[in-house]
C-alpha atoms as a PDB file:
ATOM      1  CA  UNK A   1       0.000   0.000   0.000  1.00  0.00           C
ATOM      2  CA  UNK A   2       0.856   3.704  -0.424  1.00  0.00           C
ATOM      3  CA  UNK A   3       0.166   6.847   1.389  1.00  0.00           C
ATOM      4  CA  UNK A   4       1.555   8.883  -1.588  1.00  0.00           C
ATOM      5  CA  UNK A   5      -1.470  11.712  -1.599  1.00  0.00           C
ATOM      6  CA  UNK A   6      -3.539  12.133  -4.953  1.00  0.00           C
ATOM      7  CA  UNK A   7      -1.905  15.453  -5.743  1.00  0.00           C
ATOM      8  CA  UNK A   8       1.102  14.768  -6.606  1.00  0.00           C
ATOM      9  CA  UNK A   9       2.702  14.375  -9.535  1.00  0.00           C
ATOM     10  CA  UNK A  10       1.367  12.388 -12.707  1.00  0.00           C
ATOM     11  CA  UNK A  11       4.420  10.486 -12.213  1.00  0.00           C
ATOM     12  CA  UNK A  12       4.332  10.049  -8.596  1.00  0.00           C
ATOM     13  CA  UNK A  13       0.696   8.848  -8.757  1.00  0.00           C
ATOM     14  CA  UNK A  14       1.664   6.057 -11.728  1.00  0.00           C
ATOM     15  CA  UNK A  15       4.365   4.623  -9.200  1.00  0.00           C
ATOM     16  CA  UNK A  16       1.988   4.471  -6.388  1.00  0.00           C
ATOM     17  CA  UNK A  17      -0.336   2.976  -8.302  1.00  0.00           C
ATOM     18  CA  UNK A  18       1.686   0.339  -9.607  1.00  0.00           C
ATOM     19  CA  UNK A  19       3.342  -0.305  -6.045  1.00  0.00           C
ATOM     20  CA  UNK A  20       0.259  -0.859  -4.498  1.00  0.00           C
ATOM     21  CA  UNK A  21      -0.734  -3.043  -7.691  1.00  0.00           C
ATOM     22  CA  UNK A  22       1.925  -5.653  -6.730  1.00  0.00           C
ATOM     23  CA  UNK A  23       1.120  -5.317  -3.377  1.00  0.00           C
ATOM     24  CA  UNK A  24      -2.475  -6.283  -3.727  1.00  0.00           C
ATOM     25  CA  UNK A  25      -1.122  -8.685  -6.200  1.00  0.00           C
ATOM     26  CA  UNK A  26       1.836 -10.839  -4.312  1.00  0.00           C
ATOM     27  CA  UNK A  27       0.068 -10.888  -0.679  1.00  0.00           C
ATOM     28  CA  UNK A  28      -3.130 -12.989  -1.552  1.00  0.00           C
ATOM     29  CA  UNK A  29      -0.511 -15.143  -4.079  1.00  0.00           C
ATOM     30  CA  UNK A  30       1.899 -15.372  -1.113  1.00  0.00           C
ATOM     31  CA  UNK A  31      -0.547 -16.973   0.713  1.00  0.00           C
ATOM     32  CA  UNK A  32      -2.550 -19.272  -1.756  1.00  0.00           C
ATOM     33  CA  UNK A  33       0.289 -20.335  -4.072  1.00  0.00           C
ATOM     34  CA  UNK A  34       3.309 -20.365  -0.945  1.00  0.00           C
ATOM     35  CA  UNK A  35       6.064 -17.499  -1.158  1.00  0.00           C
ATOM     36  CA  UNK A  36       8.165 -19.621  -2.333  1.00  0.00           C
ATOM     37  CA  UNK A  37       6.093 -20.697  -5.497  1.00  0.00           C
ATOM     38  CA  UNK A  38       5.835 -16.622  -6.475  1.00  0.00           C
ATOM     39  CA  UNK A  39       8.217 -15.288  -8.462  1.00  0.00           C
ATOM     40  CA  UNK A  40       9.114 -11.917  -9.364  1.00  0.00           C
ATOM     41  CA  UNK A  41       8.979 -12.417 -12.616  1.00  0.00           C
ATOM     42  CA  UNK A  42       5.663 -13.641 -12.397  1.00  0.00           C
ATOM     43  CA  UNK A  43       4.444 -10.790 -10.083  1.00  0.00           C
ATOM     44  CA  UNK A  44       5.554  -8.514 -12.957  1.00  0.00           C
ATOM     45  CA  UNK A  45       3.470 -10.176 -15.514  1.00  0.00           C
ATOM     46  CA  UNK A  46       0.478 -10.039 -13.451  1.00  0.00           C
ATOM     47  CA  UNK A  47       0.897  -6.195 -12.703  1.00  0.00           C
ATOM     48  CA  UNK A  48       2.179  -5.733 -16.070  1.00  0.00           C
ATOM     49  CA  UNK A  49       5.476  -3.923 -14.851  1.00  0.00           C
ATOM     50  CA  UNK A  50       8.861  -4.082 -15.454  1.00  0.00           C
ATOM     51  CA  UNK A  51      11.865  -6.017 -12.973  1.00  0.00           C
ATOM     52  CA  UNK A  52      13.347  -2.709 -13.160  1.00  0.00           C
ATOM     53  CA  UNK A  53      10.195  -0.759 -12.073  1.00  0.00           C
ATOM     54  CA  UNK A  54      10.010  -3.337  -9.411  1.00  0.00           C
ATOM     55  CA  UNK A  55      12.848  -3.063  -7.990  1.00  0.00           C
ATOM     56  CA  UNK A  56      13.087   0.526  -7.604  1.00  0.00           C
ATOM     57  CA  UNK A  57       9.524  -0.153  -5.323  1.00  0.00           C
ATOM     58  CA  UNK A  58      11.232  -2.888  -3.623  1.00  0.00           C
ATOM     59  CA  UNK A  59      13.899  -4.288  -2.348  1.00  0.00           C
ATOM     60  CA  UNK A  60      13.017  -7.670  -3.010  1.00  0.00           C
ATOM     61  CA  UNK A  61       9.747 -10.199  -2.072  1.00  0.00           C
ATOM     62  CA  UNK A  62      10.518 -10.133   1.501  1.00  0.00           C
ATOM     63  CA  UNK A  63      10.328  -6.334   1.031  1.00  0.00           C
ATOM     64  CA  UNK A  64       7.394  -6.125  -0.652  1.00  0.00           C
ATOM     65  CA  UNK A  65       5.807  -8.885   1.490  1.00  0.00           C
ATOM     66  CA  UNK A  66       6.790  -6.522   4.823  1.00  0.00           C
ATOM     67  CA  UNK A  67       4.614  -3.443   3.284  1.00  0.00           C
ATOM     68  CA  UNK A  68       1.613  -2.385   4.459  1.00  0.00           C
ATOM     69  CA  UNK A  69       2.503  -2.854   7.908  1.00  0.00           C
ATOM     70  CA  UNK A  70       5.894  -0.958   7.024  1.00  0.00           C
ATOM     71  CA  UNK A  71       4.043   1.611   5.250  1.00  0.00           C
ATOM     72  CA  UNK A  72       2.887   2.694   8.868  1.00  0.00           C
ATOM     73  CA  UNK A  73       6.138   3.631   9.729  1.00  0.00           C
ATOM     74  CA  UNK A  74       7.664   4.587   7.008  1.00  0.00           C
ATOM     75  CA  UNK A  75       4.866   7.718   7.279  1.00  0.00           C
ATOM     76  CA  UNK A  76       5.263   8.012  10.973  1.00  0.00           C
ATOM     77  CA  UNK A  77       8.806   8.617  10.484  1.00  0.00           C
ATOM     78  CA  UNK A  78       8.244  11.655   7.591  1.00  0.00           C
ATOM     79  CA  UNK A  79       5.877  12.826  10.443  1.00  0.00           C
ATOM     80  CA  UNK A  80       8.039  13.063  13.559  1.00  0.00           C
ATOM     81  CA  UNK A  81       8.954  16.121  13.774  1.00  0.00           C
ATOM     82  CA  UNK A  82       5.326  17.391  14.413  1.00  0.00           C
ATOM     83  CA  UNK A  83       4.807  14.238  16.274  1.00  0.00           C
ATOM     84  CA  UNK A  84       7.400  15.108  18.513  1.00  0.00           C
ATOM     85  CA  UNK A  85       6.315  18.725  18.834  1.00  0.00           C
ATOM     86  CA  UNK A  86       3.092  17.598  20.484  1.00  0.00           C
ATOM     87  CA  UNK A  87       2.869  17.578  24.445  1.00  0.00           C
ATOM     88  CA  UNK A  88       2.487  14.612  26.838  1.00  0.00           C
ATOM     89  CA  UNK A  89       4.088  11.380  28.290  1.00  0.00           C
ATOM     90  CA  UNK A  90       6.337  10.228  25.292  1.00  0.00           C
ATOM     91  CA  UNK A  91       4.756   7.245  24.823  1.00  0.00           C
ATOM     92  CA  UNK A  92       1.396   8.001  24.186  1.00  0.00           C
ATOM     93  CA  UNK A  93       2.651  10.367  21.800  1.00  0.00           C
ATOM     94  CA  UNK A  94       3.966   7.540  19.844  1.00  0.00           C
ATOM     95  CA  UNK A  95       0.911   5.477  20.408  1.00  0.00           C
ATOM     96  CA  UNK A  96      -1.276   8.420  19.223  1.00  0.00           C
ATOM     97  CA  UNK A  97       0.768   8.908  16.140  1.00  0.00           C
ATOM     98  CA  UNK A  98       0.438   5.135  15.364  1.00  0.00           C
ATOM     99  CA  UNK A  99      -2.987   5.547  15.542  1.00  0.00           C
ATOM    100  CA  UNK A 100      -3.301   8.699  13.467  1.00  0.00           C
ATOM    101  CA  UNK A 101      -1.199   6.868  10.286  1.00  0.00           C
ATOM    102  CA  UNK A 102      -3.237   3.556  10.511  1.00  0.00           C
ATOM    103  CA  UNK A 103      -6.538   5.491  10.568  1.00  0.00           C
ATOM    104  CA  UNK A 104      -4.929   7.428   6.850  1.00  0.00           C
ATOM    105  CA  UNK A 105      -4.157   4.216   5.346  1.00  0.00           C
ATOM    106  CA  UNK A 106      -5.309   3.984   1.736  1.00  0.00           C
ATOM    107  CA  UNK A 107      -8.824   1.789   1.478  1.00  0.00           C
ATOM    108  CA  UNK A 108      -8.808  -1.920   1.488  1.00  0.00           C
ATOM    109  CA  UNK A 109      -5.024  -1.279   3.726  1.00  0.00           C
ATOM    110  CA  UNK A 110      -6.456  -3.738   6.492  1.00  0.00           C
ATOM    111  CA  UNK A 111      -6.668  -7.358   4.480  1.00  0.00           C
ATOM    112  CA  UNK A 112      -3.314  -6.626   3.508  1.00  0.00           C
ATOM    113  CA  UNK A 113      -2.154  -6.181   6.372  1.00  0.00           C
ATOM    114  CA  UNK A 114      -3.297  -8.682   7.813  1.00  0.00           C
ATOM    115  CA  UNK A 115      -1.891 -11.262   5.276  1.00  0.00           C
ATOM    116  CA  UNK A 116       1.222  -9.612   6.081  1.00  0.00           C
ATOM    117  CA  UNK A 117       1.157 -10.003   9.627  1.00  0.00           C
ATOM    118  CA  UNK A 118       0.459 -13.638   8.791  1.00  0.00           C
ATOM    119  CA  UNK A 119       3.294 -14.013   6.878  1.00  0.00           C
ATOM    120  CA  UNK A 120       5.829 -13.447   9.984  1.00  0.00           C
ATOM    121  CA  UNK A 121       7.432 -16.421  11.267  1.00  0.00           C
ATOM    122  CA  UNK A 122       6.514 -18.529   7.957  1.00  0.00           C
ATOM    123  CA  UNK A 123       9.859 -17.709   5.725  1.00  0.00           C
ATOM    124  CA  UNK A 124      13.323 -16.836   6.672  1.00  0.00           C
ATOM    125  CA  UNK A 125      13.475 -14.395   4.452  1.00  0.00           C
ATOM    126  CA  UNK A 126      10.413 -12.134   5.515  1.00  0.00           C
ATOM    127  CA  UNK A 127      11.743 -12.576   8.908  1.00  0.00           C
ATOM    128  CA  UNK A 128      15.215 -11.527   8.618  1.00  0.00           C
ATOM    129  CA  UNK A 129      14.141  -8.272   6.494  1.00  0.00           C
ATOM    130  CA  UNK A 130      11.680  -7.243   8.775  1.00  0.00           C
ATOM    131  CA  UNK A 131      14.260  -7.684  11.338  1.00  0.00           C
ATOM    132  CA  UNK A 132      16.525  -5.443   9.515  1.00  0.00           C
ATOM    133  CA  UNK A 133      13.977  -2.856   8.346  1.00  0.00           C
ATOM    134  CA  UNK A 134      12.460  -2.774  12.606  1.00  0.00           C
ATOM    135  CA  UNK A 135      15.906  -1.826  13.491  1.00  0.00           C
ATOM    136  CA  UNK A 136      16.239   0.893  10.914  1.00  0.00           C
ATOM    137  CA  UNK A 137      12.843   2.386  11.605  1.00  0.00           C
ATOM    138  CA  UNK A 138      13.740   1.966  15.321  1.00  0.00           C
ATOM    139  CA  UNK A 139      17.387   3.903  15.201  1.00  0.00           C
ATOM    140  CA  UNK A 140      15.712   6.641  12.870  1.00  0.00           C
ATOM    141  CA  UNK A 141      12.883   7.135  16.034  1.00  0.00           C
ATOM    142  CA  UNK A 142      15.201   7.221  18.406  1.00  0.00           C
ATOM    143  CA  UNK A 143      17.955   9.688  16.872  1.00  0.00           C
ATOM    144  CA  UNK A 144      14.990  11.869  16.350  1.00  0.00           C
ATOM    145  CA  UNK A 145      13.633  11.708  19.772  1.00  0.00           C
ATOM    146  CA  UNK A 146      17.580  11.966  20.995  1.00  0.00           C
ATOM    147  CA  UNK A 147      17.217  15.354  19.359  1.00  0.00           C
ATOM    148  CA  UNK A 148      14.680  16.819  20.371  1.00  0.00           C
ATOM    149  CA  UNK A 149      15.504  15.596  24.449  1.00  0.00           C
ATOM    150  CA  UNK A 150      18.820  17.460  23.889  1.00  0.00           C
ATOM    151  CA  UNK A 151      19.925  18.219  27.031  1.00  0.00           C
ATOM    152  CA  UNK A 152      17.785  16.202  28.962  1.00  0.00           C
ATOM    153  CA  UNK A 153      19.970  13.653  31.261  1.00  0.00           C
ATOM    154  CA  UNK A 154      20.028   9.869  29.857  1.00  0.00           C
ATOM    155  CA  UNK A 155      18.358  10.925  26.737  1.00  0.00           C
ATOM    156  CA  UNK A 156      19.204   8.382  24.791  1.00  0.00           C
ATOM    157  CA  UNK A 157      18.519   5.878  27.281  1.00  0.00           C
ATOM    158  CA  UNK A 158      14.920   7.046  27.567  1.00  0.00           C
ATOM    159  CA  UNK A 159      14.554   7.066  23.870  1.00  0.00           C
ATOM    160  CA  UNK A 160      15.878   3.818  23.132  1.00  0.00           C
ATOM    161  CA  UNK A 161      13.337   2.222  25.923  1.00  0.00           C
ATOM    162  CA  UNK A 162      10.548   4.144  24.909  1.00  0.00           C
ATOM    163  CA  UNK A 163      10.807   3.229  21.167  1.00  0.00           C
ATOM    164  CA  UNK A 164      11.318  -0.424  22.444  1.00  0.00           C
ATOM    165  CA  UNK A 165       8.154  -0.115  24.219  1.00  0.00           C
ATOM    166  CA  UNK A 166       6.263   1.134  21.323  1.00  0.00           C
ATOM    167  CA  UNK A 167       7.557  -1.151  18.663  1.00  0.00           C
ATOM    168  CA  UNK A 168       6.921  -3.773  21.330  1.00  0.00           C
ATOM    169  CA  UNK A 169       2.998  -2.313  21.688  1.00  0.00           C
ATOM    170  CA  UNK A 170       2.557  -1.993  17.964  1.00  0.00           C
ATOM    171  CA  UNK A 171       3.694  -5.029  17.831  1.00  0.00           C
ATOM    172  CA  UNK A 172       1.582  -7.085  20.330  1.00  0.00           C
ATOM    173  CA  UNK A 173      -1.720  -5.260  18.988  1.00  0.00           C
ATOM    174  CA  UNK A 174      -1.257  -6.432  15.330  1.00  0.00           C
ATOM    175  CA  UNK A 175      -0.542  -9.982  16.750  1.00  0.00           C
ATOM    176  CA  UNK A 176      -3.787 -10.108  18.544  1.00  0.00           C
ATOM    177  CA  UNK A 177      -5.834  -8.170  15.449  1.00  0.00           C
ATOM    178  CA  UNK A 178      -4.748 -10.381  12.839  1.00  0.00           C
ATOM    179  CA  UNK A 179      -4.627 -13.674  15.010  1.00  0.00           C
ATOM    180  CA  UNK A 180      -8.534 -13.161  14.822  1.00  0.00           C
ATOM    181  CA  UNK A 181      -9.783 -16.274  12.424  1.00  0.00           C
ATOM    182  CA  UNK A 182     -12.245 -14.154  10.631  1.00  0.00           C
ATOM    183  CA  UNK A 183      -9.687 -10.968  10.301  1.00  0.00           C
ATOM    184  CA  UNK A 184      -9.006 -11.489   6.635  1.00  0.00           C
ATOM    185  CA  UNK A 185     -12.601  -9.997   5.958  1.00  0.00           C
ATOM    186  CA  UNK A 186     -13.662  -8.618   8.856  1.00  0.00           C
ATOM    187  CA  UNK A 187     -10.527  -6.869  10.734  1.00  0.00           C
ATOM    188  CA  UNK A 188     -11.004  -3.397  10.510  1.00  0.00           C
ATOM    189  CA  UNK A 189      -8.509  -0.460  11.527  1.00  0.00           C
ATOM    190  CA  UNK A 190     -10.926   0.997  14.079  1.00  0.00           C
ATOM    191  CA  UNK A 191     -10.108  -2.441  15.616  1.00  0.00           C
ATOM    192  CA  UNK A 192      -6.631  -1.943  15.382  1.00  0.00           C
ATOM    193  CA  UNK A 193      -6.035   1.472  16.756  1.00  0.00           C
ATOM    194  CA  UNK A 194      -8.134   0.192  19.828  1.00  0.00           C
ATOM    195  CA  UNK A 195      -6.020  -2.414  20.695  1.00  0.00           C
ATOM    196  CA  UNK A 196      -2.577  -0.027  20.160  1.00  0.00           C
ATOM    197  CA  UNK A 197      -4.148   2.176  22.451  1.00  0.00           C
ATOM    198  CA  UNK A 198      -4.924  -0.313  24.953  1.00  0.00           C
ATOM    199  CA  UNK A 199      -1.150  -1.825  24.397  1.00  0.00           C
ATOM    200  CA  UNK A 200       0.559   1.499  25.058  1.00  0.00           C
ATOM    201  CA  UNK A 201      -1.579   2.147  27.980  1.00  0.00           C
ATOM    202  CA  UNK A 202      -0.693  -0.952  29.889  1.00  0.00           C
ATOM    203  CA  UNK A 203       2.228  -0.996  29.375  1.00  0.00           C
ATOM    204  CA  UNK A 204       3.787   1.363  32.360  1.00  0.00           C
ATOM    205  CA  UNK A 205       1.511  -1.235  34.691  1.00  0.00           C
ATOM    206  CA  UNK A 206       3.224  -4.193  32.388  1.00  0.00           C
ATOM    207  CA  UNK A 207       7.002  -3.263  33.466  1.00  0.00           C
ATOM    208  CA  UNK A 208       5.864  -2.909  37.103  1.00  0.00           C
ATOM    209  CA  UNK A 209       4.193  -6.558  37.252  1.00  0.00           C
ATOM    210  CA  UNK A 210       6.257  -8.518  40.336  1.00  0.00           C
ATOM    211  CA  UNK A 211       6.680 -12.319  39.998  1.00  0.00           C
ATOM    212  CA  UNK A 212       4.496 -14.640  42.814  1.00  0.00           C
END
């Protein structure tokens, strides 16, 4: 999926339409015919684009497979410096601005994700990438969070936990929203921003929780 606005340029709306053509492509194929068994080759056919247009979208199928859900944060992170301008207990900032970029994702953006989210844990390969790409989007949060606590003692400290925390949230809410056996058709984003809400608010009682 894309969050590339209808206004831009003719070009720039052509690319996001193709992206988000192999996107809505590969995931359902990833699923019914096995990763393994989908070629890029064949995902280029089907969206009628070139390997070279594809791989200036994506890195590779594991990248593409990764999307939607990374799609969240690749807008979060164009956001943060008004995210971080708002006012309030640093992680429910984060948690709000989660909430804010799921709730502008382009229509039909929840079955994808969810096929997505079903994908971790199934291939290697979509496992080590979004391993990769998590710390990426992490370090990028936290430098930019590291900046704007300058001068604020153990600031990068508190950023690094507090971005664990949210990934961590983010995290644990999609597992539970697409773990739903109906969520292919019926998940909806509404859903979804509930349950980060309710992940970033227990969390200060989580880290406090004393073994019997």
């Amino acid at each position: 999926m894309t969050t590339t606005p209808a206004t831009g340029t003719l070009r720039s709306r052509r690319i996001a339409r193709s992206r988000q053509r192999l996107v809505e492509i590969a995931l359902p194929a990833f699923v019914e015919r096995g990763y393994d068994a989908v070629t890029v080759d064949w995902l280029c056919d089907q969206a009628e684009v070139s390997k070279r247009s594809f791989f200036r979208y994506f890195a590779g199928k594991e990248d593409l497979a990764l999307t939607p859900l990374n799609d969240v944060w690749r807008t979060l992170i164009t956001e943060l410096d008004q995210v971080l301008a708002r006012r309030g207990p640093l992680l429910m900032v984060l948690g709000d601005a989660l909430v804010d970029v799921v709730d502008r994702m382009p229509p039909g953006w929840e079955r994808l994700a969810v096929l997505s989210a079903r994908l971790s844990g199934t291939h290697p390969t979509i496992d080590a990438a979004g391993m990769l790409v998590c710390e990426r989007f992490t370090q990028q949060v936290i430098d930019a969070i590291v900046e704007r606590l300058a001068g604020t003692p153990a600031a990068d400290l508190s950023a690094r936990i507090v971005c664990a925390v949210a990934v961590a949230g983010h995290r644990a809410a999609v597992d539970v929203w697409r773990s739903a056996p109906d969520a292919e058709t019926n998940a909806t984003r509404a859903e979804l921003c509930r349950l980060i809400r309710a992940s970033m608010a227990a969390a200060p009682a989580a880290v406090t929780v004393t073994l019997p």
